[in-house]
Protein backbone atom coordinates (compact mmCIF):
# COMPACT_ATOMS: atom_id res chain seq x y z
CA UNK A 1 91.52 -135.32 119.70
CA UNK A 2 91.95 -136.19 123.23
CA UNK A 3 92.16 -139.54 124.60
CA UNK A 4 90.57 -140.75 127.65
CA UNK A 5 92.42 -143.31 130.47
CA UNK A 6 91.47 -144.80 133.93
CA UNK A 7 94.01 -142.29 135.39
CA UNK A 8 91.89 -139.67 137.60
CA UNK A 9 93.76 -136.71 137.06
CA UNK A 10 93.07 -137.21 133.06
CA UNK A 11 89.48 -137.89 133.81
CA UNK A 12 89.36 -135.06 136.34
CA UNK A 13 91.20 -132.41 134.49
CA UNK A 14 88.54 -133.27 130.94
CA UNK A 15 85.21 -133.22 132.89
CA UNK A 16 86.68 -129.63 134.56
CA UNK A 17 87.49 -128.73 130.94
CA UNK A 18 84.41 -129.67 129.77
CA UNK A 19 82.56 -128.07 132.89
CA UNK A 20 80.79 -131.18 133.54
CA UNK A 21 81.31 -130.95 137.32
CA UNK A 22 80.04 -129.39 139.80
CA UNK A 23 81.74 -126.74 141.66
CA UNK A 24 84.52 -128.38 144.01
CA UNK A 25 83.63 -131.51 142.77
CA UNK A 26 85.57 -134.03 141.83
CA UNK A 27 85.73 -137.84 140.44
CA UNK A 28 87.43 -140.34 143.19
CA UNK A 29 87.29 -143.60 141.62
CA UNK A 30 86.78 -145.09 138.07
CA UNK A 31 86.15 -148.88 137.42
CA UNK A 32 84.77 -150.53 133.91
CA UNK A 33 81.14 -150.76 134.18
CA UNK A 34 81.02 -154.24 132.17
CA UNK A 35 82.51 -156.17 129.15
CA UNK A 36 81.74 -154.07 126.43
CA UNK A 37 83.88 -154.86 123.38
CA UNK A 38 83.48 -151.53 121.12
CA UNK A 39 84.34 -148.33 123.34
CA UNK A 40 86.35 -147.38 126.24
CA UNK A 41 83.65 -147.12 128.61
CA UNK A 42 84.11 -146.00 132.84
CA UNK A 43 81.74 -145.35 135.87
CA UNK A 44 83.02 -142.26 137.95
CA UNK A 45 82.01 -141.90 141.13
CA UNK A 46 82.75 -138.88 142.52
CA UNK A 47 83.08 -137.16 145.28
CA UNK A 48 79.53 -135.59 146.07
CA UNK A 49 78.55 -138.96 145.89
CA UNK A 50 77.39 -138.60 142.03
CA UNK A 51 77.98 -141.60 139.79
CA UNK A 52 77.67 -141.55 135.80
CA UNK A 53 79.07 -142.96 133.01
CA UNK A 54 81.75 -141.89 130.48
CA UNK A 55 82.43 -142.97 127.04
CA UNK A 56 84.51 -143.11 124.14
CA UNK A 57 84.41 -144.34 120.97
CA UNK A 58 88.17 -144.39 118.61
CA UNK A 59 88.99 -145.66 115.09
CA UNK A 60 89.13 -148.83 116.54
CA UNK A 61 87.44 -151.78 118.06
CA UNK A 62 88.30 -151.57 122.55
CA UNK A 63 88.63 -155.24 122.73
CA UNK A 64 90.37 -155.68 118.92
CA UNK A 65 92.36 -153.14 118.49
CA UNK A 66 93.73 -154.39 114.97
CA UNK A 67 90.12 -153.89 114.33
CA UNK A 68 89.55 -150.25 112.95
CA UNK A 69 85.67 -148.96 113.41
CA UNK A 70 84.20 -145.11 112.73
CA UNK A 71 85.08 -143.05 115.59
CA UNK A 72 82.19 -141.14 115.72
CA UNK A 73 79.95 -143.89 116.71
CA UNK A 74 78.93 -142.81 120.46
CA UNK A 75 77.21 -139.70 118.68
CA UNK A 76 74.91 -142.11 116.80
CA UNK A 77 73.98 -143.67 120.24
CA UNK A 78 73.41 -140.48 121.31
CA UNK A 79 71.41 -139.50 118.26
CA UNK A 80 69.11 -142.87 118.73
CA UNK A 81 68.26 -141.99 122.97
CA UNK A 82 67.66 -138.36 121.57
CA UNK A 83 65.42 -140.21 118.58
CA UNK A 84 63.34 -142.32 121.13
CA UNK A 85 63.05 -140.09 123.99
CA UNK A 86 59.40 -138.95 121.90
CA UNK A 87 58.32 -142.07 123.40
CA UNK A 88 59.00 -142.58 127.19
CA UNK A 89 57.81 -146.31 127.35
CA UNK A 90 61.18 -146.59 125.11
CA UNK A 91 63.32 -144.25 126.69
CA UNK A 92 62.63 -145.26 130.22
CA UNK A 93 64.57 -148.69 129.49
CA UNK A 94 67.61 -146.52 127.79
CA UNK A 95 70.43 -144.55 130.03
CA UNK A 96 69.53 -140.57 130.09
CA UNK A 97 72.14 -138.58 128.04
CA UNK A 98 73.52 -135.99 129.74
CA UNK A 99 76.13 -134.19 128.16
CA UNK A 100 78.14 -134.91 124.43
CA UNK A 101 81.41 -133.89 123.23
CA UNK A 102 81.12 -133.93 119.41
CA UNK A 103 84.59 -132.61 118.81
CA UNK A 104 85.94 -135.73 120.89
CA UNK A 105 83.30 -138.31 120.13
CA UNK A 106 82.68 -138.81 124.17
CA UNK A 107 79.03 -138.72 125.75
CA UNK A 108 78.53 -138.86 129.33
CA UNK A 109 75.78 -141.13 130.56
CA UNK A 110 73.35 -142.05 133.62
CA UNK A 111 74.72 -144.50 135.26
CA UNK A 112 72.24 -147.47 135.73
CA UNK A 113 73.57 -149.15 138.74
CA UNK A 114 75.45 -152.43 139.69
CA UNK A 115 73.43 -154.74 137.01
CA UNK A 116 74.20 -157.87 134.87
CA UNK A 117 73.71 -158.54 131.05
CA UNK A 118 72.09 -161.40 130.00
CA UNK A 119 75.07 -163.33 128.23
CA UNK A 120 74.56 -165.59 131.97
CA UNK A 121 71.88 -167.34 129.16
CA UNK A 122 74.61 -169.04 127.11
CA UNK A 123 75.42 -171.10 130.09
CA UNK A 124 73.44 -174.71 130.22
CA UNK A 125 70.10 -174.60 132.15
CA UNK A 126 69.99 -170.56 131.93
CA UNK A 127 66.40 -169.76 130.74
CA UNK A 128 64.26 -166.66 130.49
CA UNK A 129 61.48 -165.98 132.46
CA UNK A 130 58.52 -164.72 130.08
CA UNK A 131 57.78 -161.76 131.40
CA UNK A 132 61.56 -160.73 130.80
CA UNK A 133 60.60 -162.26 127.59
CA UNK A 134 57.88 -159.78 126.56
CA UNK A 135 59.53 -156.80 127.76
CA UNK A 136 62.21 -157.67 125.02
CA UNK A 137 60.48 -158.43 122.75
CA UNK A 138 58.06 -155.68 123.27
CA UNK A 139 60.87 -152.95 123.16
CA UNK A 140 62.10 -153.69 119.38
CA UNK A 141 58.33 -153.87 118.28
CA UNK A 142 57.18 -150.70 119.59
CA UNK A 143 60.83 -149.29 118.01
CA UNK A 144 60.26 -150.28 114.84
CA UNK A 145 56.34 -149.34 115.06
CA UNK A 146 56.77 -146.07 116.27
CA UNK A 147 60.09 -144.86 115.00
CA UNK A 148 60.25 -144.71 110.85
CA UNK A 149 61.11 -143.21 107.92
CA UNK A 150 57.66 -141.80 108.20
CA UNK A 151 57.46 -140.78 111.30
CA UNK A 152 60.78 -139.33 112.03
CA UNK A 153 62.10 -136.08 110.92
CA UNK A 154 65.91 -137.48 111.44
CA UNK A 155 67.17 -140.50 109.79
CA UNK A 156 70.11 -142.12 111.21
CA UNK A 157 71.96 -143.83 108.05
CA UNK A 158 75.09 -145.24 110.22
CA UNK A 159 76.63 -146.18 106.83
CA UNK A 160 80.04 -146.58 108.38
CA UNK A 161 79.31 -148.87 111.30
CA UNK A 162 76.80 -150.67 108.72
CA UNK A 163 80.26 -151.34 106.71
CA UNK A 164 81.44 -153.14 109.89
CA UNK A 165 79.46 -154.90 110.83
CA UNK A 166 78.51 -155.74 106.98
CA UNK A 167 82.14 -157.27 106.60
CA UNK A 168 81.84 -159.33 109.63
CA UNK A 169 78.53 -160.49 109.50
CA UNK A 170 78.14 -161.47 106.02
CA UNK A 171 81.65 -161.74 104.20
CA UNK A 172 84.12 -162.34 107.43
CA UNK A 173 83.15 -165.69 108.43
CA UNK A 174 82.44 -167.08 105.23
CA UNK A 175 86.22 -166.43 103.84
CA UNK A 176 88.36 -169.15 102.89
CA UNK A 177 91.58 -167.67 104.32
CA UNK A 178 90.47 -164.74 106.72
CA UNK A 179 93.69 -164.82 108.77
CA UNK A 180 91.45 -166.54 111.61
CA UNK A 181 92.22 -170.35 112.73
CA UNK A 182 88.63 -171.73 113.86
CA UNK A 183 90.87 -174.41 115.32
CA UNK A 184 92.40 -171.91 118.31
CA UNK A 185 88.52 -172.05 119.60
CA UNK A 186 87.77 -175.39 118.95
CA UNK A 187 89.47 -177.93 117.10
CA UNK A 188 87.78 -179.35 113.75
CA UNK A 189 85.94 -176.03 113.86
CA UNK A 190 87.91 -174.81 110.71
CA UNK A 191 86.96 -178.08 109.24
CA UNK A 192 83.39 -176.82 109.53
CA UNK A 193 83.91 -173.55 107.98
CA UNK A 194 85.89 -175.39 105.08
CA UNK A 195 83.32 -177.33 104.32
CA UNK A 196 80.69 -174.92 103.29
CA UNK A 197 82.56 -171.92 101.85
CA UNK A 198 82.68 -173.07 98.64
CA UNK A 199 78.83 -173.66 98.56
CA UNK A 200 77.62 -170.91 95.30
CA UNK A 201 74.06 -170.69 96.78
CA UNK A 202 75.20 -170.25 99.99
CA UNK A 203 77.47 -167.23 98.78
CA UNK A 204 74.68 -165.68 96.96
CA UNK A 205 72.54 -165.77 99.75
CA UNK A 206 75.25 -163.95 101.38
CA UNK A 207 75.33 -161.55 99.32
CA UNK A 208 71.58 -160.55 98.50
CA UNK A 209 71.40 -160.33 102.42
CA UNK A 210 74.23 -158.16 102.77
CA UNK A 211 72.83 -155.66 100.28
CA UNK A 212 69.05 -156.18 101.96
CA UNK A 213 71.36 -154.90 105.28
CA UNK A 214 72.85 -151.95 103.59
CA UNK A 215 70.38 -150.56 101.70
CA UNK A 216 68.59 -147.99 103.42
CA UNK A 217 65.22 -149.00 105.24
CA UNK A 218 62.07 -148.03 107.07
CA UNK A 219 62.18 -149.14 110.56
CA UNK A 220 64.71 -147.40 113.67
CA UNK A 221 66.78 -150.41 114.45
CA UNK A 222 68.74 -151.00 117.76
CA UNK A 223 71.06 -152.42 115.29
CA UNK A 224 72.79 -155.30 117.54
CA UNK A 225 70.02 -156.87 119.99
CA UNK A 226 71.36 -159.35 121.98
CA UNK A 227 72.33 -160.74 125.17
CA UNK A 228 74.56 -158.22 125.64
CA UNK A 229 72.64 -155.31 125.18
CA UNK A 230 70.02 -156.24 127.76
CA UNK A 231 70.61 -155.07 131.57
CA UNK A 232 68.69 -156.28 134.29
CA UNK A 233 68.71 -153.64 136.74
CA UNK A 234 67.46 -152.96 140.31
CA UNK A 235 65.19 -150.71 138.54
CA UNK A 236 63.84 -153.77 135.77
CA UNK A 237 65.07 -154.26 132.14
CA UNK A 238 67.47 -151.59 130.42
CA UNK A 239 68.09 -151.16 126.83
CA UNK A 240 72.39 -150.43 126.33
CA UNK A 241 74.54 -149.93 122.74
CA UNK A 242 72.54 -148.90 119.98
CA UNK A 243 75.48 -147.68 118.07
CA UNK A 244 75.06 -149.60 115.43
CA UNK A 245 71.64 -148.41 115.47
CA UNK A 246 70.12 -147.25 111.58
CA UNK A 247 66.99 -147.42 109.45
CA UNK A 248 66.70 -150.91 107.70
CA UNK A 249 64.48 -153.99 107.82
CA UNK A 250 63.20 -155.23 110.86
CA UNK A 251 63.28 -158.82 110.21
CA UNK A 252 67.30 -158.34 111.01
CA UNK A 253 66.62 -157.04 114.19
CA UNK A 254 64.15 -159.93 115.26
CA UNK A 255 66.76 -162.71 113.57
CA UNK A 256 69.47 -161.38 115.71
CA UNK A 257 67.64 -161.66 118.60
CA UNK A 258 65.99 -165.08 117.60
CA UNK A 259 69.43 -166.66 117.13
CA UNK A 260 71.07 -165.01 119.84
CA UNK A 261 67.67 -167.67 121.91
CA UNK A 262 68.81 -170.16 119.72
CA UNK A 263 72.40 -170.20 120.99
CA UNK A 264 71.61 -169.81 124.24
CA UNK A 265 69.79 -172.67 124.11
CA UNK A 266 66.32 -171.79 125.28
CA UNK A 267 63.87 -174.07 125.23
CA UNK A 268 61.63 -173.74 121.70
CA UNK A 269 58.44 -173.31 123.33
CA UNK A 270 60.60 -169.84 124.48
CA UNK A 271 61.57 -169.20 121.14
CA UNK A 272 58.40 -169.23 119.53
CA UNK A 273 56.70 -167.12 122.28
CA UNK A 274 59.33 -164.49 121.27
CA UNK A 275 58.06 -164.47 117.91
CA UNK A 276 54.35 -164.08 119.27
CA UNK A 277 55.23 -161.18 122.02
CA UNK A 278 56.46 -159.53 118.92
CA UNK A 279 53.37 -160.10 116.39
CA UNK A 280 50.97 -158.88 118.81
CA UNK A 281 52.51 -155.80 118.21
CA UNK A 282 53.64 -156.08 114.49
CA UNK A 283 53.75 -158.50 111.43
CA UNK A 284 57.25 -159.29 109.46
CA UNK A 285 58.60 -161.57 107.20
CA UNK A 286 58.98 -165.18 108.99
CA UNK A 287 61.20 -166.11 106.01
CA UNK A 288 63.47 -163.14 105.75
CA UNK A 289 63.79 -163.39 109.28
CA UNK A 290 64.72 -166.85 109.05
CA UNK A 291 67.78 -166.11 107.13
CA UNK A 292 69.13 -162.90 108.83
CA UNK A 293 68.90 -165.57 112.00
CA UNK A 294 70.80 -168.19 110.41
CA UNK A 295 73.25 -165.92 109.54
CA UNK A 296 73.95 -164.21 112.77
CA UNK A 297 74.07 -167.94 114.15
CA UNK A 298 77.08 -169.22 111.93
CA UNK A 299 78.62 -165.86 112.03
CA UNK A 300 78.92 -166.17 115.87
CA UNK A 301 79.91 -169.94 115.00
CA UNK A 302 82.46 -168.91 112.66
CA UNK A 303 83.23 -165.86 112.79
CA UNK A 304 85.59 -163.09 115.00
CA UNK A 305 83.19 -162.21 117.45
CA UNK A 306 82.78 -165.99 119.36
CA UNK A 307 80.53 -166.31 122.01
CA UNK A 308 80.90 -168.00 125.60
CA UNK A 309 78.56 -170.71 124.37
CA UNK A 310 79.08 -174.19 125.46
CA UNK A 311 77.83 -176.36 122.39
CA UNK A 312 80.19 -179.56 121.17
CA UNK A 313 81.40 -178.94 118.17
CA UNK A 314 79.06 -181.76 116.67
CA UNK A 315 76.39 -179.12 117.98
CA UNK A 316 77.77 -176.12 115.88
CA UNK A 317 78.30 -178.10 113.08
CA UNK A 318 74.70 -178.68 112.99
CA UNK A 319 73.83 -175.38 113.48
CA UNK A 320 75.95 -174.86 110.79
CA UNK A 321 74.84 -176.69 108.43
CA UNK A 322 71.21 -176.04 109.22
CA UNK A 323 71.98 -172.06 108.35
CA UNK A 324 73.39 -173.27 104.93
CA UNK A 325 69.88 -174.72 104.69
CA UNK A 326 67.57 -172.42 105.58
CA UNK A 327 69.44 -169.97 103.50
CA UNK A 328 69.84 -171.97 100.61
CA UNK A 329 66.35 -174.15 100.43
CA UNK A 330 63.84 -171.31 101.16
């Protein structure tokens, strides 16, 4: 297995190997493209003034590296932009593929330009603009409308990356000794965690959610829609990440993005207009929503994968507390 670095001559010598330049071509520079947590991800520009992206996914997390993940999880991104390119009002917001490495779990990718995420939304006063709004929102419903088990003659299952993310969505965050000291983010923020982890309904809710996750589903899922995953671009709104992309229920696509709003604060007039961009294209369960977005919101409260958010911790201990709710009461 070979392993990429920032060094040119590495990068130089595996793209020659790999016969992914051009003749006497060559890359110059390399500089991260962004603050992507999962791979080890670089923009080479090279010297017939080409630019594209390169990436690698390992047995671990980039950004954790105590954190092991499947290695092979670039080739299910590369198996969802190969899924969706059957639709090109989809696969015109996704990065063009163009070239994978199997053996070495490394795809190379267009390169989409200088752009920012959206993650600018957590800040106070940050709101979206509606038409970014329906072009969101739009995306995931015309995903999960036109790409099913019905519909398409490859499944994606993911069941490894499903594990992961299984373990720190719903079990993670909810431990009572995970090794994690809510305190080193905010102080009293362990107190909040303490105080709900020994709830029985709340556990059970937990768990019938988790298994909802991991069973096998109907719709194509992005698999982690957020903030983070959405580019704006010279060229308008890109779609990034989809490795944790499978076939599951589309209600915990829409309650990731719906608390990801939440969190960010937008305004709830915002909020519910996401929900209505979506249902003119498609119906799903408000309820079962409800819960996968309640959640995602304590998870990113409580759990590894914190958020630059800016609420007091009175404010997360509501938000809290109003996830044990919804998932408990309804």
């Amino acid at each position: 297995m070979i392993k990429l670095d920032n060094q040119l001559e590495t990068i130089n010598n595996y793209l020659q190997n790999q016969k992914w330049l051009d003749d006497n071509e060559k890359v110059e520079s390399v500089e991260k493209p962004g603050d992507g947590n999962m791979n080890f991800t670089l923009r080479c520009k090279t010297s017939n003034n080409r630019t594209f992206i390169i990436k690698q996914s390992r047995d671990f997390v980039e950004k954790f590296p105590q954190v092991p993940a499947p290695e092979e999880r670039v080739l299910r991104e590369a198996e969802f932009y190969e899924i969706i390119k059957k639709n090109p009002d989809l696969s015109n917001r996704t990065p063009e593929i163009l070239a994978v490495d199997e053996e070495n779990n490394i795809i190379l990718m267009e390169d989409l330009g200088e752009s920012s995420d959206y993650t600018f939304l957590y800040q106070e006063g940050e709101n979206l603009s509606e038409a970014e709004l329906k072009e969101i929102m739009h995306f995931i419903a015309d995903l999960h409308t036109h790409f099913t088990t019905e519909t398409c003659s490859k499944i994606i299952y993911n069941n490894e990356m499903r594990k992961l993310n299984h373990e720190h969505i719903f079990k993670f965050p909810f431990m009572k000794d995970n090794g994690m000291n809510l305190d080193d983010v905010m102080p009293g923020l362990e107190a909040v965690k303490q105080d709900i982890i020994s709830n029985d309904a709340l556990q059970l809710a937990l768990k019938h959610l988790g298994d909802l996750y991991l069973a096998n589903g109907k719709h194509l899922l992005h698999g982690d829609y957020f903030l983070g995953s959405w580019l704006n671009t010279k060229s308008g709104l890109k779609i990034i990440d989809p490795e944790f992309c499978f076939f599951g229920p589309k209600e915990f696509e829409i309650g990731v993005c719906m608390a990801h709003l939440y969190l960010a604060q937008q305004p709830y007039p915002i909020i519910q207009k996401a929900m209505d961009f979506y249902k003119e294209k498609a119906p799903f369960d408000d309820v079962l929503m409800m819960k996968f977005m309640a959640v995602e919101m304590m998870r990113r409260i409580l759990g590894l994968a914190q958020l630059p958010i800016n609420q007091t911790l009175e404010e997360r201990k509501a938000l809290v507390e109003r996830g044990v709710m919804m998932l408990t009461k309804y």
